[in-house]
C-alpha atoms as a PDB file:
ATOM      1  CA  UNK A   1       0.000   0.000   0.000  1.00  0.00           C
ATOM      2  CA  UNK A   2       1.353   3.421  -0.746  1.00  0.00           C
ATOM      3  CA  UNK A   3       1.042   6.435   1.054  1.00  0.00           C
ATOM      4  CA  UNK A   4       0.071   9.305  -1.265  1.00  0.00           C
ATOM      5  CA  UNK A   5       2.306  12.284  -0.167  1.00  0.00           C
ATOM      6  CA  UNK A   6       0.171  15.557  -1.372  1.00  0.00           C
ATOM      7  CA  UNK A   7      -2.871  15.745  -3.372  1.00  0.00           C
ATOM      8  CA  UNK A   8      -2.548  17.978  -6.739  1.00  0.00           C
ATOM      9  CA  UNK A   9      -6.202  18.500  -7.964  1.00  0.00           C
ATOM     10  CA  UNK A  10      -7.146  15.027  -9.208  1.00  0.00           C
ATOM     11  CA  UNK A  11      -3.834  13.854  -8.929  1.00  0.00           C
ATOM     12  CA  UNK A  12      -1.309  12.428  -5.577  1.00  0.00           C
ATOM     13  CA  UNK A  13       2.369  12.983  -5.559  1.00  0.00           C
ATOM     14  CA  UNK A  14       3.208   9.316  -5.083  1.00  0.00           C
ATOM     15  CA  UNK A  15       6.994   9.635  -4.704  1.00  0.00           C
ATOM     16  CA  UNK A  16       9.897  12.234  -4.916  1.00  0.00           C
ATOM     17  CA  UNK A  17      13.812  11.497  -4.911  1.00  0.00           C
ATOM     18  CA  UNK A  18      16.729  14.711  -4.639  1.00  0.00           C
ATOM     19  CA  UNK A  19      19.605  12.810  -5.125  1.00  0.00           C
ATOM     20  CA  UNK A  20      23.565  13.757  -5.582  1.00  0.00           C
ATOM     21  CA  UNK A  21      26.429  12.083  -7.325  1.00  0.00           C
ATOM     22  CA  UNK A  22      29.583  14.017  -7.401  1.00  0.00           C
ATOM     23  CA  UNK A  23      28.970  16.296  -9.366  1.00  0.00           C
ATOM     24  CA  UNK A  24      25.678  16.908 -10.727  1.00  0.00           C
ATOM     25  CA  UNK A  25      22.162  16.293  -8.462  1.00  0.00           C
ATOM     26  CA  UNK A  26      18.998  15.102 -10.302  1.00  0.00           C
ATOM     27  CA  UNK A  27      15.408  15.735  -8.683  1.00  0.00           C
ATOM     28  CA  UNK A  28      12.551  13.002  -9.848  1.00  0.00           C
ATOM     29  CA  UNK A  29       8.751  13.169  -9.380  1.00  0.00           C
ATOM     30  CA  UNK A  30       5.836  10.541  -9.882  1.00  0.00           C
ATOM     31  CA  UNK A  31       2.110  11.257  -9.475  1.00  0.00           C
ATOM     32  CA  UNK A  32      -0.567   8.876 -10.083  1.00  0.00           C
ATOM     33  CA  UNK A  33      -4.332   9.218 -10.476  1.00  0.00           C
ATOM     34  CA  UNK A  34      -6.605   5.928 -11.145  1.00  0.00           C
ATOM     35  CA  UNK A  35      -3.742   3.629 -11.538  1.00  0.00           C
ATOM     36  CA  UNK A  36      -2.345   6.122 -13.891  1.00  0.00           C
ATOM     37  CA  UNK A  37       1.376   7.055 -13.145  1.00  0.00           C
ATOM     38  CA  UNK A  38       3.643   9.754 -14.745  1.00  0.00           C
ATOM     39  CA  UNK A  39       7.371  10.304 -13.693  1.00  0.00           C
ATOM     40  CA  UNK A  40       9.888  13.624 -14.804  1.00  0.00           C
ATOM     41  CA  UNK A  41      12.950  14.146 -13.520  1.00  0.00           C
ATOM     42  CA  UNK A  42      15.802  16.463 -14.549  1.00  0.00           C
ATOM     43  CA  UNK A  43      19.628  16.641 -13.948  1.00  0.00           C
ATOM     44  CA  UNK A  44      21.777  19.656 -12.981  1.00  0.00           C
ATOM     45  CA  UNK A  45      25.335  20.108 -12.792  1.00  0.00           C
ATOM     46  CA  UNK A  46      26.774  20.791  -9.100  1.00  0.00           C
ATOM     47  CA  UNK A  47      27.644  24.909  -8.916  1.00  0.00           C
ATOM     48  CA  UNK A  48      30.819  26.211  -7.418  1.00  0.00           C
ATOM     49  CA  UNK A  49      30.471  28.590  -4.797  1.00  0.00           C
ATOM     50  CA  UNK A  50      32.900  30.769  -5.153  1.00  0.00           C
ATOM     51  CA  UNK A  51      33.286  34.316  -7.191  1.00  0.00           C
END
């Protein structure tokens, strides 16, 4: 049994992941509605701090 974390209209976020390799961190999202589930995600490079 899942545990739906937020509802989004008709939709539930089902699951989120912020993860980091060294390097880059990539954040992915699923939501499902009736069954229905649809994932994004998206990388981005690990800034520098510095000036």
């Amino acid at each position: 049994m899942k545990k739906m974390v937020m509802r989004m209209g008709d939709w539930f976020m089902a699951l989120y992941n912020l993860s980091h390799e060294k390097g880059q961190h990539w954040l992915t999202v699923s939501f499902e509605r009736d069954g229905e589930t649809c994932s994004s995600g998206t990388y981005y490079p690990e800034l520098a701090y510095h000036q």
